[in-house]
Protein backbone atom coordinates (compact mmCIF):
# COMPACT_ATOMS: atom_id res chain seq x y z
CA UNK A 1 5.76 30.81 -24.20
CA UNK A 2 8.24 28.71 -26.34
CA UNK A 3 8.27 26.07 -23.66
CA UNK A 4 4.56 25.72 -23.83
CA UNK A 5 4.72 25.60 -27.56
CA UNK A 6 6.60 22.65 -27.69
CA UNK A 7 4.54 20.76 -24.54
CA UNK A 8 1.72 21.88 -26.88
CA UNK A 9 3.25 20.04 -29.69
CA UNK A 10 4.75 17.66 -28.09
CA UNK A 11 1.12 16.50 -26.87
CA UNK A 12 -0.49 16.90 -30.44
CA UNK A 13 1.93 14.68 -31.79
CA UNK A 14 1.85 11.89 -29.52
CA UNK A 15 -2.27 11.94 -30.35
CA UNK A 16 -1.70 11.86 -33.72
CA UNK A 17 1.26 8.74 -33.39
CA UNK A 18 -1.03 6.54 -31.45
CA UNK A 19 -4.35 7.15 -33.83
CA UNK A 20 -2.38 5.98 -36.25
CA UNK A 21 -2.71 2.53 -36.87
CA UNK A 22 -0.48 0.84 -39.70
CA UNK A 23 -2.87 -1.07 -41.99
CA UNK A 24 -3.20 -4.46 -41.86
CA UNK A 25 -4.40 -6.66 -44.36
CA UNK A 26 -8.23 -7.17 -44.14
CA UNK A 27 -10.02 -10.72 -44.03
CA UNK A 28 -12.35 -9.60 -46.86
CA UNK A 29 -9.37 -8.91 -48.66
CA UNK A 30 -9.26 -12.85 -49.02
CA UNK A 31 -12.95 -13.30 -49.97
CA UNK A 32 -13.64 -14.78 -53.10
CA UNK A 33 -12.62 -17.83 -55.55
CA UNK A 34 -8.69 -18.17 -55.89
CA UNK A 35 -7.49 -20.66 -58.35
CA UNK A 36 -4.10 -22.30 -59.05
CA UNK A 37 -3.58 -23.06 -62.64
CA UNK A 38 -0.60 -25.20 -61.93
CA UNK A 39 -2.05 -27.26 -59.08
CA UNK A 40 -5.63 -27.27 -60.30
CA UNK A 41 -6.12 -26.08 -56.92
CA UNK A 42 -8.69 -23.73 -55.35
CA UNK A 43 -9.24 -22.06 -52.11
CA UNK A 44 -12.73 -20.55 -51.90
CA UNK A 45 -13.61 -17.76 -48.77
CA UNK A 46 -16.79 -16.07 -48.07
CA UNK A 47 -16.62 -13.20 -45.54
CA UNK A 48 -18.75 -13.48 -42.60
CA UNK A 49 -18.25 -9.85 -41.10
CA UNK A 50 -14.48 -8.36 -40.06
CA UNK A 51 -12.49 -10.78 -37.96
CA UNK A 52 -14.69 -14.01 -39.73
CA UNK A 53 -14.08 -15.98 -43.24
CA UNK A 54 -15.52 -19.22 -44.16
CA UNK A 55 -14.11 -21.38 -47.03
CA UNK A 56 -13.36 -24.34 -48.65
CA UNK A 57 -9.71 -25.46 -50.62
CA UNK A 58 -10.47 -28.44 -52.99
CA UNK A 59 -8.38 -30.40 -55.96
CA UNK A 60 -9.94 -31.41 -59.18
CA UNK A 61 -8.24 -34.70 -60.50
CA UNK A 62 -9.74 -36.74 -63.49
CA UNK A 63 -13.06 -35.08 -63.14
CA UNK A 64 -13.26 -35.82 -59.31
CA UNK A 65 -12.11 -34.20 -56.04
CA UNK A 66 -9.01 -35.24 -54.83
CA UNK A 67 -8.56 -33.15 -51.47
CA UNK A 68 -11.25 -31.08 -49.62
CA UNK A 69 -11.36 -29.16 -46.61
CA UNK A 70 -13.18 -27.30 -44.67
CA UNK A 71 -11.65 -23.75 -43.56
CA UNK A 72 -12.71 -20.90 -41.29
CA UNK A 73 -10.62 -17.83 -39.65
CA UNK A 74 -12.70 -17.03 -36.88
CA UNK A 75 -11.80 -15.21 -33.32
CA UNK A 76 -11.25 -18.07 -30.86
CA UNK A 77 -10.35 -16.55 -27.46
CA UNK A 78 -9.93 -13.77 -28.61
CA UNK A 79 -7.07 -14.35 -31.25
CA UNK A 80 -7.83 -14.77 -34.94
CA UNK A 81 -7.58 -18.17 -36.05
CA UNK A 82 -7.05 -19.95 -38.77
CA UNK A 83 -9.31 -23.44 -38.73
CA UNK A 84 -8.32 -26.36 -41.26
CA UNK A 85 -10.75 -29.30 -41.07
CA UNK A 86 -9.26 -31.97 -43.07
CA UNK A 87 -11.10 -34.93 -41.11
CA UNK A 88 -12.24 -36.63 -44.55
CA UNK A 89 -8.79 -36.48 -46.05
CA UNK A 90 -6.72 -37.61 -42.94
CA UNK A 91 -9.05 -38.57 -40.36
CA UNK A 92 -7.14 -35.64 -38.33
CA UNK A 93 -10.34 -33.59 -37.63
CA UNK A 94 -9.55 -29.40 -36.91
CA UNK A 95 -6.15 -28.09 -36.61
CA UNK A 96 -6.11 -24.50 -34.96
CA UNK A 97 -3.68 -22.19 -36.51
CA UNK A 98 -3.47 -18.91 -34.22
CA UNK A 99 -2.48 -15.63 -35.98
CA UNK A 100 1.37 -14.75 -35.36
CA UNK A 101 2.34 -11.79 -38.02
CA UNK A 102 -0.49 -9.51 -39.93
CA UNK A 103 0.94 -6.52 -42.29
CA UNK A 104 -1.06 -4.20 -44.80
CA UNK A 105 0.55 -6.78 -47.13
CA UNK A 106 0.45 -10.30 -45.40
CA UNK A 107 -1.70 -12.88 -42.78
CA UNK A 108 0.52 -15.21 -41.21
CA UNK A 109 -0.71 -18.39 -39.03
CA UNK A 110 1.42 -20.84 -37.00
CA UNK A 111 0.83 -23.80 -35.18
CA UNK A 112 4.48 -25.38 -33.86
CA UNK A 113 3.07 -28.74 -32.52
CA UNK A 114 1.59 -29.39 -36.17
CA UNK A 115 3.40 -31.83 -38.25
CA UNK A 116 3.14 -30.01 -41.22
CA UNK A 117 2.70 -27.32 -42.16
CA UNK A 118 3.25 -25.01 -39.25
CA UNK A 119 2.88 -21.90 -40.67
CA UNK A 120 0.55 -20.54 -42.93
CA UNK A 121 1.26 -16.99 -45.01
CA UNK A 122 -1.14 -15.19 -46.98
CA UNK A 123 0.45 -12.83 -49.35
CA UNK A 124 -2.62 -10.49 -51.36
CA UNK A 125 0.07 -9.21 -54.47
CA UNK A 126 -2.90 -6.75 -55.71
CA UNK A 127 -6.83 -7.30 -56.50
CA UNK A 128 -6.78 -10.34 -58.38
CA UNK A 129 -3.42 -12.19 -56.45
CA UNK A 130 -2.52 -13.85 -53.97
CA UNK A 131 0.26 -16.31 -53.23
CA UNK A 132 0.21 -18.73 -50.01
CA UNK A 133 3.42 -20.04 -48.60
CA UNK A 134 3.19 -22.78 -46.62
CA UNK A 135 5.65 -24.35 -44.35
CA UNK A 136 7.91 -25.08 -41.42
CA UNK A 137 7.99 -23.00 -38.26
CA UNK A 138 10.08 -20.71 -38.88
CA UNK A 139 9.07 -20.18 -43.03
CA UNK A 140 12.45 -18.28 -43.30
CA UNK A 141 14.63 -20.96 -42.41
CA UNK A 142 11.86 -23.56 -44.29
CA UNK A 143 14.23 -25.09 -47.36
CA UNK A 144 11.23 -26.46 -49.13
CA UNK A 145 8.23 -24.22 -48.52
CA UNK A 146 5.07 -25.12 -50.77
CA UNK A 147 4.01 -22.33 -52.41
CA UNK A 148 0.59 -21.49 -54.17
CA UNK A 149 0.25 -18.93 -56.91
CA UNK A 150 -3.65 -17.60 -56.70
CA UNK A 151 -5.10 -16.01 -59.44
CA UNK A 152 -9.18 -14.95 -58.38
CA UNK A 153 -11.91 -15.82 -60.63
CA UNK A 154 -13.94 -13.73 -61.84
């Protein structure tokens, strides 16, 4: 009897363990308007169901835009991507930036053969923040990451 008890347990647990998932930070956690007071920067992002966002990230200098591009994370065989289309900025068309790293907390993209960045982390620091840390592959060892302090509009 006590050896069946504990197969019995043993089996319940290991059910339990693998239905739970930890949670991992949601693309509509990103949706919305972000602004960067001390860039005059903002990265826009409309959700397009769960494992799609559209956006935009644009500068306002003097009045005008200074940067603009075009952004999507989309599935692209089968791995979330994240898509920066920069084409009228650099001429460099889409750079693919494959998910490497997702938490409850943090979305993390990479690209190696990109000059820079390489790596793109999304940090959501509670409803209304969000900080982006861009970078060298590997950010840790980055000595001059860029990093963007998001506050979202309301």
């Amino acid at each position: 009897m006590k050896k069946s008890s504990i197969v019995i347990f043993s089996l319940i647990s290991a059910i339990l363990l693998a239905g739970c998932q930890p949670k991992q930070l949601e693309l509509s956690d990103l949706a919305g308007s972000w602004y960067n007071a001390k860039d005059n920067f903002t990265e826009e992002w409309t959700s397009s169901g769960d494992t799609h966002l559209k956006g935009k990230a644009y500068e306002i200098s003097e009045g005008d835009t200074a940067v603009f591009e075009t952004l999507e994370i989309k599935e692209v065989n089968g791995v979330l991507t994240y898509l920066a289309d920069i084409e009228d900025v650099m001429g460099q068309g889409i750079t693919a930036f494959p998910l490497t790293n997702r938490t409850a907390a943090t979305i993390e993209f990479t690209n190696k053969e990109h000059d820079y960045p390489q790596v793109l982390l999304y940090e959501k620091q509670g409803a209304d923040s969000l900080k982006v840390t861009i970078g060298k592959f590997p950010l840790k060892d980055d000595k001059e990451p860029v990093v963007f302090q998001f506050v979202k509009k309301k």
